[in-house]
C-alpha atoms as a PDB file:
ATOM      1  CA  UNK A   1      77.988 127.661 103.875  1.00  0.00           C
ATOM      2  CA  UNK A   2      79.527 124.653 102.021  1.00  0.00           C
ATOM      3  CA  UNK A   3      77.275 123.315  99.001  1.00  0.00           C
ATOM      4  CA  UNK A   4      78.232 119.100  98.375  1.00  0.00           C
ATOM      5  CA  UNK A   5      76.442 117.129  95.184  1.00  0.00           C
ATOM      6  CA  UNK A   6      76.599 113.525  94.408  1.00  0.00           C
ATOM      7  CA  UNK A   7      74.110 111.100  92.419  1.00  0.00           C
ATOM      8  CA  UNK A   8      73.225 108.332  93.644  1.00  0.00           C
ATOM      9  CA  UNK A   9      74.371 104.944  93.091  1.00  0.00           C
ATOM     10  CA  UNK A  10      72.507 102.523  91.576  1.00  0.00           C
ATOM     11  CA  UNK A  11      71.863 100.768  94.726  1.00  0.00           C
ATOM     12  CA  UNK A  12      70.250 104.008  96.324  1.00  0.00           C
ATOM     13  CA  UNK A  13      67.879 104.296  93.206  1.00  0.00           C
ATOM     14  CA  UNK A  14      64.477 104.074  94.524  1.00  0.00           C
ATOM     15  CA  UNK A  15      65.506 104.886  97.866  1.00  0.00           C
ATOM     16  CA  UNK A  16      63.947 107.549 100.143  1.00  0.00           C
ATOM     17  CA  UNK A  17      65.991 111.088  99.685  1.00  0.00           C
ATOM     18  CA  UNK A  18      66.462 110.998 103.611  1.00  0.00           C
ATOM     19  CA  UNK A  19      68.006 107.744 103.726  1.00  0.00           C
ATOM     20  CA  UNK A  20      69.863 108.274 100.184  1.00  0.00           C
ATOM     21  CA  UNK A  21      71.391 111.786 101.364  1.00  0.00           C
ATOM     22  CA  UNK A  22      72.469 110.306 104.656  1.00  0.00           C
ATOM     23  CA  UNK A  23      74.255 107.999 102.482  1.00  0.00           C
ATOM     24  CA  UNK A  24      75.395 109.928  99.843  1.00  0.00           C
ATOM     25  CA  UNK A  25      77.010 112.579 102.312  1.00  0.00           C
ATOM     26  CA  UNK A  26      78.386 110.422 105.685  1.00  0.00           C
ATOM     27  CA  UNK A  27      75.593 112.742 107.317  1.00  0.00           C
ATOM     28  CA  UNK A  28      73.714 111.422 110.569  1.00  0.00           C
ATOM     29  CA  UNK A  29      69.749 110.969 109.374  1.00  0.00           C
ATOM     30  CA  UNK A  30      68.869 113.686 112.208  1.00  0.00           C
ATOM     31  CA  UNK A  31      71.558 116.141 110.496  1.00  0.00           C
ATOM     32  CA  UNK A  32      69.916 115.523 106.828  1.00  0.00           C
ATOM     33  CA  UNK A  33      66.078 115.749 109.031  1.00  0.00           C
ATOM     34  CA  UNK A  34      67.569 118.709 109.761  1.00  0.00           C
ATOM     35  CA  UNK A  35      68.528 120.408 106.366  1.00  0.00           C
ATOM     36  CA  UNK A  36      65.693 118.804 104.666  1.00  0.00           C
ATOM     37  CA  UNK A  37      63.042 120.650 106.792  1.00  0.00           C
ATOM     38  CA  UNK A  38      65.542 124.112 106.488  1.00  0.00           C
ATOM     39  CA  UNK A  39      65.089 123.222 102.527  1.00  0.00           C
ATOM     40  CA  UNK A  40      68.755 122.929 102.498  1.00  0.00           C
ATOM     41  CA  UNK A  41      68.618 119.748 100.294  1.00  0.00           C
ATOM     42  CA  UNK A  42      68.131 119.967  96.471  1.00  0.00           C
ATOM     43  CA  UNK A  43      67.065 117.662  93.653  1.00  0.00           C
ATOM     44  CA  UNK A  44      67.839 118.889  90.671  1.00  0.00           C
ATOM     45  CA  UNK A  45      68.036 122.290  91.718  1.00  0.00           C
ATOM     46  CA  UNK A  46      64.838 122.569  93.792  1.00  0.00           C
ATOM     47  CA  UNK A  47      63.703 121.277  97.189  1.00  0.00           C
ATOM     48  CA  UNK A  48      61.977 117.735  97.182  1.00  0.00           C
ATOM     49  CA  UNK A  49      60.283 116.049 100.458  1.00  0.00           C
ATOM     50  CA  UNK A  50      62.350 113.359 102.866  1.00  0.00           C
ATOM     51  CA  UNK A  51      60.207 111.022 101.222  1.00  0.00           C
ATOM     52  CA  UNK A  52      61.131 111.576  97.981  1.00  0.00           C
ATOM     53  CA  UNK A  53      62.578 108.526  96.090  1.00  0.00           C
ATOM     54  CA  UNK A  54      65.503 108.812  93.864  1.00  0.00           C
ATOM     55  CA  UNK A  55      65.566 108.120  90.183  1.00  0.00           C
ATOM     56  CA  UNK A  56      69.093 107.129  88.427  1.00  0.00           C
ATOM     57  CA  UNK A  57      69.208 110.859  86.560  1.00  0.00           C
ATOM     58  CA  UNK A  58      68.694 112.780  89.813  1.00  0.00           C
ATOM     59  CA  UNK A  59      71.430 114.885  91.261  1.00  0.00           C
ATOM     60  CA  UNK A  60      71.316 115.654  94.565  1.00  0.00           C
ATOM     61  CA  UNK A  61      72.784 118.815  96.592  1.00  0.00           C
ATOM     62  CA  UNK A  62      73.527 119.393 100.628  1.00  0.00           C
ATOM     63  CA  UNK A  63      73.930 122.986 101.545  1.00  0.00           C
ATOM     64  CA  UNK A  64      75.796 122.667 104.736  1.00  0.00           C
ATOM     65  CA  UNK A  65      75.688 125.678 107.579  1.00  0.00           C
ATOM     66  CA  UNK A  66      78.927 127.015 108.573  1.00  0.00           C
ATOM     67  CA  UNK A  67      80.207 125.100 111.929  1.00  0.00           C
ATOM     68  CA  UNK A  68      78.733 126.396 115.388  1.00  0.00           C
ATOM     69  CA  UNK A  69      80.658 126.193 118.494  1.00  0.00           C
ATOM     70  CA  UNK A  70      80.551 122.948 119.761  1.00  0.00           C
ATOM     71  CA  UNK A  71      78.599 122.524 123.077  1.00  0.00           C
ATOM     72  CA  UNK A  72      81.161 119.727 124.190  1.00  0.00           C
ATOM     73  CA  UNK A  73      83.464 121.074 126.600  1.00  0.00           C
ATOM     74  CA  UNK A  74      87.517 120.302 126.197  1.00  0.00           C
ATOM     75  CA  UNK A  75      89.194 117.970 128.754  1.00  0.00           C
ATOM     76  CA  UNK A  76      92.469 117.344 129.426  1.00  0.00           C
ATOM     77  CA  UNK A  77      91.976 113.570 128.884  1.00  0.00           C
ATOM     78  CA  UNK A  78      95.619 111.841 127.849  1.00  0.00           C
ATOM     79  CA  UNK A  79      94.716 110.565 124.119  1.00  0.00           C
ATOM     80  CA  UNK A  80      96.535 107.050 122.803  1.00  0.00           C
ATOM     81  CA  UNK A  81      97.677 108.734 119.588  1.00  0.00           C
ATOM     82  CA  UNK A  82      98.457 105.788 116.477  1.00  0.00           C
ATOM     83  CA  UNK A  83      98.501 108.510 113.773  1.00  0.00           C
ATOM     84  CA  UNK A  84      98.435 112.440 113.294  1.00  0.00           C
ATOM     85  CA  UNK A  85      98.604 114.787 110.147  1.00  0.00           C
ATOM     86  CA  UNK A  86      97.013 118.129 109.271  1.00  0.00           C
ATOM     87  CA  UNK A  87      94.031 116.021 107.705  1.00  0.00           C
ATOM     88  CA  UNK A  88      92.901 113.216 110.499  1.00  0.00           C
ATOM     89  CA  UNK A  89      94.133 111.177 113.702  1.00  0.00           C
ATOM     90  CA  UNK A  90      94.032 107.852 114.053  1.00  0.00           C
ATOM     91  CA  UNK A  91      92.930 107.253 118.033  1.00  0.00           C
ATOM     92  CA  UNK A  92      93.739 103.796 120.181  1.00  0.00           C
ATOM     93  CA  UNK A  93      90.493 104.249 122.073  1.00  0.00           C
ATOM     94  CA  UNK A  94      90.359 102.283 125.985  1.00  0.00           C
ATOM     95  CA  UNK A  95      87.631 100.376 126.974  1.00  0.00           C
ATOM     96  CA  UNK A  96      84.946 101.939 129.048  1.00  0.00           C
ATOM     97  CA  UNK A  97      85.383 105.545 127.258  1.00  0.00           C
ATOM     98  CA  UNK A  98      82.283 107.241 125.162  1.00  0.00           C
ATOM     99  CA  UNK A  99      83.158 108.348 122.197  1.00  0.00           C
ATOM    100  CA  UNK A 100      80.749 111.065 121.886  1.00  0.00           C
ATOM    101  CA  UNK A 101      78.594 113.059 124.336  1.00  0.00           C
ATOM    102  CA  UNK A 102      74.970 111.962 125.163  1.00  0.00           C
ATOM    103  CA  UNK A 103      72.646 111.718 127.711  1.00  0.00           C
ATOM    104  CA  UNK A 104      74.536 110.760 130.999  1.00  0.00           C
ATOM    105  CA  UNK A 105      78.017 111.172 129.462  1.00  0.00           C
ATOM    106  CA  UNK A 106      78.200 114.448 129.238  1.00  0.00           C
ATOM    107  CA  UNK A 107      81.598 114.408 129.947  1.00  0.00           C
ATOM    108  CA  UNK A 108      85.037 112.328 129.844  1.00  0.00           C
ATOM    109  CA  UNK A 109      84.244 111.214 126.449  1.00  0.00           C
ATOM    110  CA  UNK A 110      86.780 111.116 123.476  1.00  0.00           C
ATOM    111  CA  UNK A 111      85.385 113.945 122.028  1.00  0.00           C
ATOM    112  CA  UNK A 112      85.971 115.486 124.967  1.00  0.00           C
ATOM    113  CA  UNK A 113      89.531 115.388 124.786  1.00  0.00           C
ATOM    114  CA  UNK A 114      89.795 115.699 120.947  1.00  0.00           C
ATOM    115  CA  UNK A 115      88.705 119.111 121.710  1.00  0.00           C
ATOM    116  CA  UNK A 116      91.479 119.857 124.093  1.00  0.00           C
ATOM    117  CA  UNK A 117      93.813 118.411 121.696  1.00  0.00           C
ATOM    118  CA  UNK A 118      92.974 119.685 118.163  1.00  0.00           C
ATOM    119  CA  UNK A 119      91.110 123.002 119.336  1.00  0.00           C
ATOM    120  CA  UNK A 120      88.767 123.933 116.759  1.00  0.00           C
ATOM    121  CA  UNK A 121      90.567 122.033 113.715  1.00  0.00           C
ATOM    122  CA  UNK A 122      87.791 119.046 113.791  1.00  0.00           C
ATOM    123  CA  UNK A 123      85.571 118.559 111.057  1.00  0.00           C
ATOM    124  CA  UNK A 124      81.741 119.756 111.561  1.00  0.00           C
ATOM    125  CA  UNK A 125      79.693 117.594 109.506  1.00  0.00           C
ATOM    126  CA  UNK A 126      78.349 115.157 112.157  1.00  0.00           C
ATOM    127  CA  UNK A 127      77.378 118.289 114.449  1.00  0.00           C
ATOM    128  CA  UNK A 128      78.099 120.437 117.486  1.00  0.00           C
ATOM    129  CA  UNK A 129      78.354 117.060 119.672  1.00  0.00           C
ATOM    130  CA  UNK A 130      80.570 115.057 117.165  1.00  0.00           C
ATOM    131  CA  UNK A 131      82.807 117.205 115.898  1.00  0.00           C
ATOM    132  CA  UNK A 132      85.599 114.833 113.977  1.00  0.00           C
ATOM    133  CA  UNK A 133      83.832 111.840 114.567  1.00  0.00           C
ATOM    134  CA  UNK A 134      83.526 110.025 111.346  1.00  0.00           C
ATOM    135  CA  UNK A 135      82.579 106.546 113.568  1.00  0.00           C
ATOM    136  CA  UNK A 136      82.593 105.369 116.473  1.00  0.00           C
ATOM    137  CA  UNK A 137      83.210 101.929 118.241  1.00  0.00           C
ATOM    138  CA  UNK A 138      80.913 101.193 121.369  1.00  0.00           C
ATOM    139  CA  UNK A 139      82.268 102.203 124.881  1.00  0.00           C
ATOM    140  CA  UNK A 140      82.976  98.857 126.223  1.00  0.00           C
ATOM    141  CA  UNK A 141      85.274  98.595 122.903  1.00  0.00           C
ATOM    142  CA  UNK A 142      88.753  99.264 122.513  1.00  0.00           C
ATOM    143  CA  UNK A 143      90.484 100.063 119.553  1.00  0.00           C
ATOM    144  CA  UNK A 144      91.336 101.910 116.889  1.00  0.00           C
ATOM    145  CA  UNK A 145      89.358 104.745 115.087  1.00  0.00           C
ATOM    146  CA  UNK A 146      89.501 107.755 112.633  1.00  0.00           C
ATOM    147  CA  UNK A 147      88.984 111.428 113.392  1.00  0.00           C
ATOM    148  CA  UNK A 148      88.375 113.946 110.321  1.00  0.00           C
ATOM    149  CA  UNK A 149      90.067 116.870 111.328  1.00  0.00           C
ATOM    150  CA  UNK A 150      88.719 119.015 108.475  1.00  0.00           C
ATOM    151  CA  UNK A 151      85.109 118.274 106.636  1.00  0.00           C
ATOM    152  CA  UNK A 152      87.008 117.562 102.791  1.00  0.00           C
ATOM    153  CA  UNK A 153      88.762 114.693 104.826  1.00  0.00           C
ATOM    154  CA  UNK A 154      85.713 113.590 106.581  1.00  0.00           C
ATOM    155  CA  UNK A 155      83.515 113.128 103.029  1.00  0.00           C
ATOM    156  CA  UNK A 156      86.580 111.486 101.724  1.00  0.00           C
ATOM    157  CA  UNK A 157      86.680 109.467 104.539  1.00  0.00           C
ATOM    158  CA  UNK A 158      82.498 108.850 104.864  1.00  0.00           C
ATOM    159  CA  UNK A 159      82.953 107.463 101.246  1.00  0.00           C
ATOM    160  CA  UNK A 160      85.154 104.851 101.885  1.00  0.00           C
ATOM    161  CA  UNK A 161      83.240 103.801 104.569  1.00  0.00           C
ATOM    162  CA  UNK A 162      80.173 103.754 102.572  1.00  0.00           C
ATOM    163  CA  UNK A 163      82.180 101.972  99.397  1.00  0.00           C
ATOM    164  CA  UNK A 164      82.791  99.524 102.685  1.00  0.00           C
ATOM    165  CA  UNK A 165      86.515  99.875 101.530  1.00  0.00           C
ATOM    166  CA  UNK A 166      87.795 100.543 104.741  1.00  0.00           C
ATOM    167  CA  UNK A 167      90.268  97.625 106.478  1.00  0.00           C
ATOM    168  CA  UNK A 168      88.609  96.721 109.576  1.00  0.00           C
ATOM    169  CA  UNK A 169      89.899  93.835 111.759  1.00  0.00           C
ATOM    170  CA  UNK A 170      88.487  92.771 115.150  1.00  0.00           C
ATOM    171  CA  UNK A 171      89.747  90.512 117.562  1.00  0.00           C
ATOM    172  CA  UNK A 172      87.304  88.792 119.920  1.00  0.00           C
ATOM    173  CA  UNK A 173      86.169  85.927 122.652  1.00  0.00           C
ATOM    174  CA  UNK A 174      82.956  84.910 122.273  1.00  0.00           C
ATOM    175  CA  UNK A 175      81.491  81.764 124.319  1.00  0.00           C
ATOM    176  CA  UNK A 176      81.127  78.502 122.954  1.00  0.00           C
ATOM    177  CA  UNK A 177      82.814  76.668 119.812  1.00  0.00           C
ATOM    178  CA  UNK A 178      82.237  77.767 116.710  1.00  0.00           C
ATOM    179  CA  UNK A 179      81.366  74.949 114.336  1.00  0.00           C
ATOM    180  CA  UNK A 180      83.787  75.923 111.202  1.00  0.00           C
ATOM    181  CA  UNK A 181      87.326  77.442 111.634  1.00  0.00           C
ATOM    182  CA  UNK A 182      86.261  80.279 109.515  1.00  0.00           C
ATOM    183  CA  UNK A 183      83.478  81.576 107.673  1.00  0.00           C
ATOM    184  CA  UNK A 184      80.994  84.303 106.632  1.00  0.00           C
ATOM    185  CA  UNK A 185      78.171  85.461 108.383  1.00  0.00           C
ATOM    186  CA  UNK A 186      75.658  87.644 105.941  1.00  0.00           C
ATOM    187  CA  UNK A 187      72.543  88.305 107.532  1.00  0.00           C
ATOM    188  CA  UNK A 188      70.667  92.245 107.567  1.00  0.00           C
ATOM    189  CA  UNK A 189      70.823  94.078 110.974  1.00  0.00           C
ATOM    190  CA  UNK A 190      67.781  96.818 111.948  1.00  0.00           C
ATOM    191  CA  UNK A 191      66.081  97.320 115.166  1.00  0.00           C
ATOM    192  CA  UNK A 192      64.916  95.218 117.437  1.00  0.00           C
ATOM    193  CA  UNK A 193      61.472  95.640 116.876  1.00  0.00           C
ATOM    194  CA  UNK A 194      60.477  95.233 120.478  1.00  0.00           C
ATOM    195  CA  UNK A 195      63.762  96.552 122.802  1.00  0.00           C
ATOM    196  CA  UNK A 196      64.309  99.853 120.420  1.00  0.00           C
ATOM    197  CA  UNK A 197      67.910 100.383 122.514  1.00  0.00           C
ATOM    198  CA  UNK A 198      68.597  96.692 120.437  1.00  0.00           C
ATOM    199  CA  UNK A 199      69.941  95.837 117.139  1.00  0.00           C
ATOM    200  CA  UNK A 200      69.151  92.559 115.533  1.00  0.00           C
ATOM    201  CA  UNK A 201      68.918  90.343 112.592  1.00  0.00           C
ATOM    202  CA  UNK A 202      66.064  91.378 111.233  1.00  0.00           C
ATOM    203  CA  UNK A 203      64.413  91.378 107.936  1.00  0.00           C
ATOM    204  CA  UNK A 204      61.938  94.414 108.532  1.00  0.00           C
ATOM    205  CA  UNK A 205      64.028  98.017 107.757  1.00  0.00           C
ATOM    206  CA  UNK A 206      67.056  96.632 107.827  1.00  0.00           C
ATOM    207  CA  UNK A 207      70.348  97.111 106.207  1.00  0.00           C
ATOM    208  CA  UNK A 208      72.728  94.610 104.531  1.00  0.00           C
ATOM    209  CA  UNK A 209      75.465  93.044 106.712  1.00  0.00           C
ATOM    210  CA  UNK A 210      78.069  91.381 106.278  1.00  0.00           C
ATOM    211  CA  UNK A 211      81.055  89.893 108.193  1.00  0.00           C
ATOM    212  CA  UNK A 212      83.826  87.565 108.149  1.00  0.00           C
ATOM    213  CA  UNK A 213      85.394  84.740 110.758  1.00  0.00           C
ATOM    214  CA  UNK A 214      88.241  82.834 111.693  1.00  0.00           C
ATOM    215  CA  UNK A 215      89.043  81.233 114.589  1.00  0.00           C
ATOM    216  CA  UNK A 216      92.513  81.914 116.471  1.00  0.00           C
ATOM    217  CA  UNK A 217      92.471  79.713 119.330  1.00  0.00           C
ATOM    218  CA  UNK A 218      90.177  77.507 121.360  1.00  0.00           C
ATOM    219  CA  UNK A 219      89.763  77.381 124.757  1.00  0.00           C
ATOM    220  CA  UNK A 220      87.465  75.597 127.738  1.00  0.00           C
ATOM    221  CA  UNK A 221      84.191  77.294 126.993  1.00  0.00           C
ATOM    222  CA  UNK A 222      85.291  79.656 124.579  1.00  0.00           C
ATOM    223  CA  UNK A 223      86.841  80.586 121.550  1.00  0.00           C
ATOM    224  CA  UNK A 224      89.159  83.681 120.494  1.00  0.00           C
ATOM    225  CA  UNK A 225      88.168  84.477 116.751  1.00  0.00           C
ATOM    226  CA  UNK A 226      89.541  87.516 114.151  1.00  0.00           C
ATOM    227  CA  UNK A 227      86.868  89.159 112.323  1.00  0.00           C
ATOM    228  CA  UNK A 228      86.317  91.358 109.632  1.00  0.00           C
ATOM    229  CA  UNK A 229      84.272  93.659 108.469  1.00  0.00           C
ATOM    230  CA  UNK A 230      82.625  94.097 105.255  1.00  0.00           C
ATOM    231  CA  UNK A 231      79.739  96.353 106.135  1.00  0.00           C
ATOM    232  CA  UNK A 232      80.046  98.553 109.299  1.00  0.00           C
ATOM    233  CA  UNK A 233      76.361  98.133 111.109  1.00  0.00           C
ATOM    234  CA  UNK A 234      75.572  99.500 114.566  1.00  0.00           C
ATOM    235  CA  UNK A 235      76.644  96.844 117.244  1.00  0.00           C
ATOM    236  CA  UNK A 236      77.412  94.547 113.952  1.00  0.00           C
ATOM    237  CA  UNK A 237      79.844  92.097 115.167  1.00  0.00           C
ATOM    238  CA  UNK A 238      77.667  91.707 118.691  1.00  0.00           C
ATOM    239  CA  UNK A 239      74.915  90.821 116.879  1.00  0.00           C
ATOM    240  CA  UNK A 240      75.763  88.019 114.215  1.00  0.00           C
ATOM    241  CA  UNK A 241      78.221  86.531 116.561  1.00  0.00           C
ATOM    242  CA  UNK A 242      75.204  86.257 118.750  1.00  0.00           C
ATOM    243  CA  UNK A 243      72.709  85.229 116.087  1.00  0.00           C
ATOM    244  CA  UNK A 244      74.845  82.279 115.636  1.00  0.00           C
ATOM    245  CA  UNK A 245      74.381  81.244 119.299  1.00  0.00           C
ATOM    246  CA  UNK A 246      78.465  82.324 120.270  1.00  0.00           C
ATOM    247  CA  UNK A 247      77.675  85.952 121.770  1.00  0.00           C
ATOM    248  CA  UNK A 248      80.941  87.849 122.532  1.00  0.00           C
ATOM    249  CA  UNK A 249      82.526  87.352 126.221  1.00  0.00           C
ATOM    250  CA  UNK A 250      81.288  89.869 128.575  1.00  0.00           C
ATOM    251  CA  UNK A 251      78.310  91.306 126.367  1.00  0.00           C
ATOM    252  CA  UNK A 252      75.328  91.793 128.396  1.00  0.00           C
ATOM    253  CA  UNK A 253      73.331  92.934 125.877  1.00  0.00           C
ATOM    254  CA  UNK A 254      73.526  90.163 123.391  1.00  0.00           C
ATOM    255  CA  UNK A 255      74.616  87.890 125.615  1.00  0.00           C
ATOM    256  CA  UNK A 256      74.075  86.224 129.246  1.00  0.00           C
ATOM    257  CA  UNK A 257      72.593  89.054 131.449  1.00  0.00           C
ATOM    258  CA  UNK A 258      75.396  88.221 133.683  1.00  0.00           C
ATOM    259  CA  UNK A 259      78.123  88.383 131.628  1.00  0.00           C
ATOM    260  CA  UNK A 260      81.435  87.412 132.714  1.00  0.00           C
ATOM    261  CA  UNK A 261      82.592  87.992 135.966  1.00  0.00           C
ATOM    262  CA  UNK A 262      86.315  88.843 134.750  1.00  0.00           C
ATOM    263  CA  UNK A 263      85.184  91.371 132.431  1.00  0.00           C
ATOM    264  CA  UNK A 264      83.678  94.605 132.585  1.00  0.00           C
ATOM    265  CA  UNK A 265      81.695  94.821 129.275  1.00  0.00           C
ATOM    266  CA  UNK A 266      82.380  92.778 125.914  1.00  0.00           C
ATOM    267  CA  UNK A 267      86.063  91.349 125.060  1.00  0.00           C
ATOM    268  CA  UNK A 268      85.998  92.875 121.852  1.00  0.00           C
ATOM    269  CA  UNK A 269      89.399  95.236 120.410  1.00  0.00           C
ATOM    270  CA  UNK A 270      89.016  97.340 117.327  1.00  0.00           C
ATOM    271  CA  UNK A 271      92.706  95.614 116.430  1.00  0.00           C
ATOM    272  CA  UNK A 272      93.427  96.345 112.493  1.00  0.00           C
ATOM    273  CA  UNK A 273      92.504  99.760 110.682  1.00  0.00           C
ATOM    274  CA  UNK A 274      93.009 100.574 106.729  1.00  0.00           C
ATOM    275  CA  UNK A 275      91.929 103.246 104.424  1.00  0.00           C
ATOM    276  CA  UNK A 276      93.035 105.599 101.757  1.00  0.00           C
ATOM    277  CA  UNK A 277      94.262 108.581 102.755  1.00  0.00           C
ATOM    278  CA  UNK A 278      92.085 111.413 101.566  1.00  0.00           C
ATOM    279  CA  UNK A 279      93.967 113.927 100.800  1.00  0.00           C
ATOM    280  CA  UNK A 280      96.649 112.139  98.256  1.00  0.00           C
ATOM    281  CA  UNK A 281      95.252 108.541  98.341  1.00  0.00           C
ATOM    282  CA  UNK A 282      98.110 106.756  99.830  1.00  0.00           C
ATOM    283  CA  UNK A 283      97.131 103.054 101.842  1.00  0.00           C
ATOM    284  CA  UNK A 284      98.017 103.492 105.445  1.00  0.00           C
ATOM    285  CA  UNK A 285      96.830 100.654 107.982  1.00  0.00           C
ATOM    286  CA  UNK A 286      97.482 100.163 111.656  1.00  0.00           C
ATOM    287  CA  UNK A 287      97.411  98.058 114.089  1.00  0.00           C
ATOM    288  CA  UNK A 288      96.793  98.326 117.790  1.00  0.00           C
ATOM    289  CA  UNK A 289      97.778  95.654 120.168  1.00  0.00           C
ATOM    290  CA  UNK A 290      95.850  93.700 122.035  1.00  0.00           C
ATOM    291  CA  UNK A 291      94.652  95.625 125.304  1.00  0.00           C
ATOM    292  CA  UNK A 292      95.663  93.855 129.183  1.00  0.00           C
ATOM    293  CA  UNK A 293      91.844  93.099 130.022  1.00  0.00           C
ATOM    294  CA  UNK A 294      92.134  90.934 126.377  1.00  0.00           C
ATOM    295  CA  UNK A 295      95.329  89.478 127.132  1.00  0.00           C
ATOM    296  CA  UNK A 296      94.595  88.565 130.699  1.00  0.00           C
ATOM    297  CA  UNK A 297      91.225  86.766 129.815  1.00  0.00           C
ATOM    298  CA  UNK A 298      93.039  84.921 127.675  1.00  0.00           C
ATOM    299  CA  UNK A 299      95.529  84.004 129.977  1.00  0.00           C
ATOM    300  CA  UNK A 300      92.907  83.566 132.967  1.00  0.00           C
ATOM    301  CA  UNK A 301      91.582  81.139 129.823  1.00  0.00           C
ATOM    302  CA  UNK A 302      94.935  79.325 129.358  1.00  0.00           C
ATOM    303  CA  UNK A 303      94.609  78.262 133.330  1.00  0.00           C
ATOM    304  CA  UNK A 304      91.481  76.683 133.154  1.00  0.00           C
END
């Protein structure tokens, strides 16, 4: 069993210990459900309740179980391999693959073949199903993303990512013309209070959100924009690019129900990733180039 502590910051003073710990340790909120009701978290050296809130003094410890075997099966699934040390791999993910298992992907997912690839050196923080996975990037993404490959390099990594001082870089098309070359959306993201599978701008349970614009080139109908990421929100980019009425191409969530008949999901590449490394705090960043469904949209746009 591994023991972590941390205080909180003063941002998380206040805040609910669930929320806080989930936080404080790059944990899921099931996994810190989990140890709270196994009275596996501590404050101040004793158990306190989920909804406990946190004063600036408070120190705060996660008793973490020993890894299980993870129920994901390994696949022989060819991996698009940017990066690799003894610490983490940096993965060029393809549209249309799931980076985890869930219901009705139970298989073929990156995970999946991480497994085949790495064996049991992934980290075990995130659970049996998402073993490595320090996050993820929707299915109909592509890109590039970070696997912890032991659980010191996952906190190290779950920190940055919480400090939001991670590089990340997107490249999309989304529909319309955007009024400003570049710019800054900043509005908070939480469920959609009525379609629960939905994320939206929201002021109710939210959390801060944050990103950043510029348009690369303009096009009949459409415009391909660079964005970046200051806060790292479920479906984040989707959703402000849609709150500000230019939903990405293709997105059929956020956008028309239809989508795009040349694209099979959103036109939307994970294209620039940054970070210290965690082990001896070195910068590395890399980039991925732009996938063929992105470059042949934009050609198919050139045409028109």
């Amino acid at each position: 069993m591994e023991t972590i502590r941390a205080t909180p910051s003063p941002e998380q003073t206040g805040q609910r210990l669930d929320k806080a710990a989930a936080e404080l340790f790059g944990l899921s909120r099931s996994s810190v459900q989990e140890l709270l009701s196994g009275g596996r978290v501590l404050v101040n050296g004793k158990p306190e309740g989920k909804s406990y809130r946190l004063r600036p003094e408070d120190t705060v410890e996660a008793f973490l179980p020993d890894p299980v075997a993870c129920e994901a099966v390994p696949q022989d699934i060819p991996l698009d391999i940017v990066y690799e040390d003894d610490d983490l791999l940096v993965v060029n993910k393809p549209k249309g693959m799931v980076v985890h298992p869930a219901a009705g992907h139970w298989e073929g997912t990156l995970v999946n073949a991480l497994l085949s690839h790495c064996g049991a050196s992934l980290s075990g923080i995130n659970g049996v199903l998402r073993p490595g996975i320090v996050h993820r990037i929707d299915k109909d993404t592509s890109g590039l993303l970070i696997v912890a490959k032991n659980d010191q390099a996952h906190q190290g990594l779950a920190q940055q990512i919480k400090e939001h001082s991670f590089t990340r870089i997107y490249e999309a098309v989304v529909i319309g013309h955007l009024r400003e070359p570049q710019g800054t959306v900043e509005a908070p993201i939480g469920r959609h209070p009525v379609q629960r599978k939905k994320m939206a701008v929201t002021d109710k349970n939210a959390k801060p959100a944050v990103t950043h614009y510029e348009v690369i080139a303009v096009y009949p109908g459409y415009t391909h924009v660079r964005l970046r990421l200051e806060t790292g929100r479920t479906h984040q980019i989707r959703v402000h690019m849609a709150y500000l009425g230019h939903p990405v191409a293709g997105d059929t969530v956020y956008g028309p129900p239809k989508g795009v008949r040349r694209l099979d999901g959103q036109c939307l590449h994970a294209r620039v990733i940054g970070f210290r490394h965690p082990r001896d705090g070195r910068y590395l960043e890399f980039t991925s180039p732009l996938p063929a469904y992105f470059t042949d949209f934009l050609h198919s746009l050139e045409g028109n």
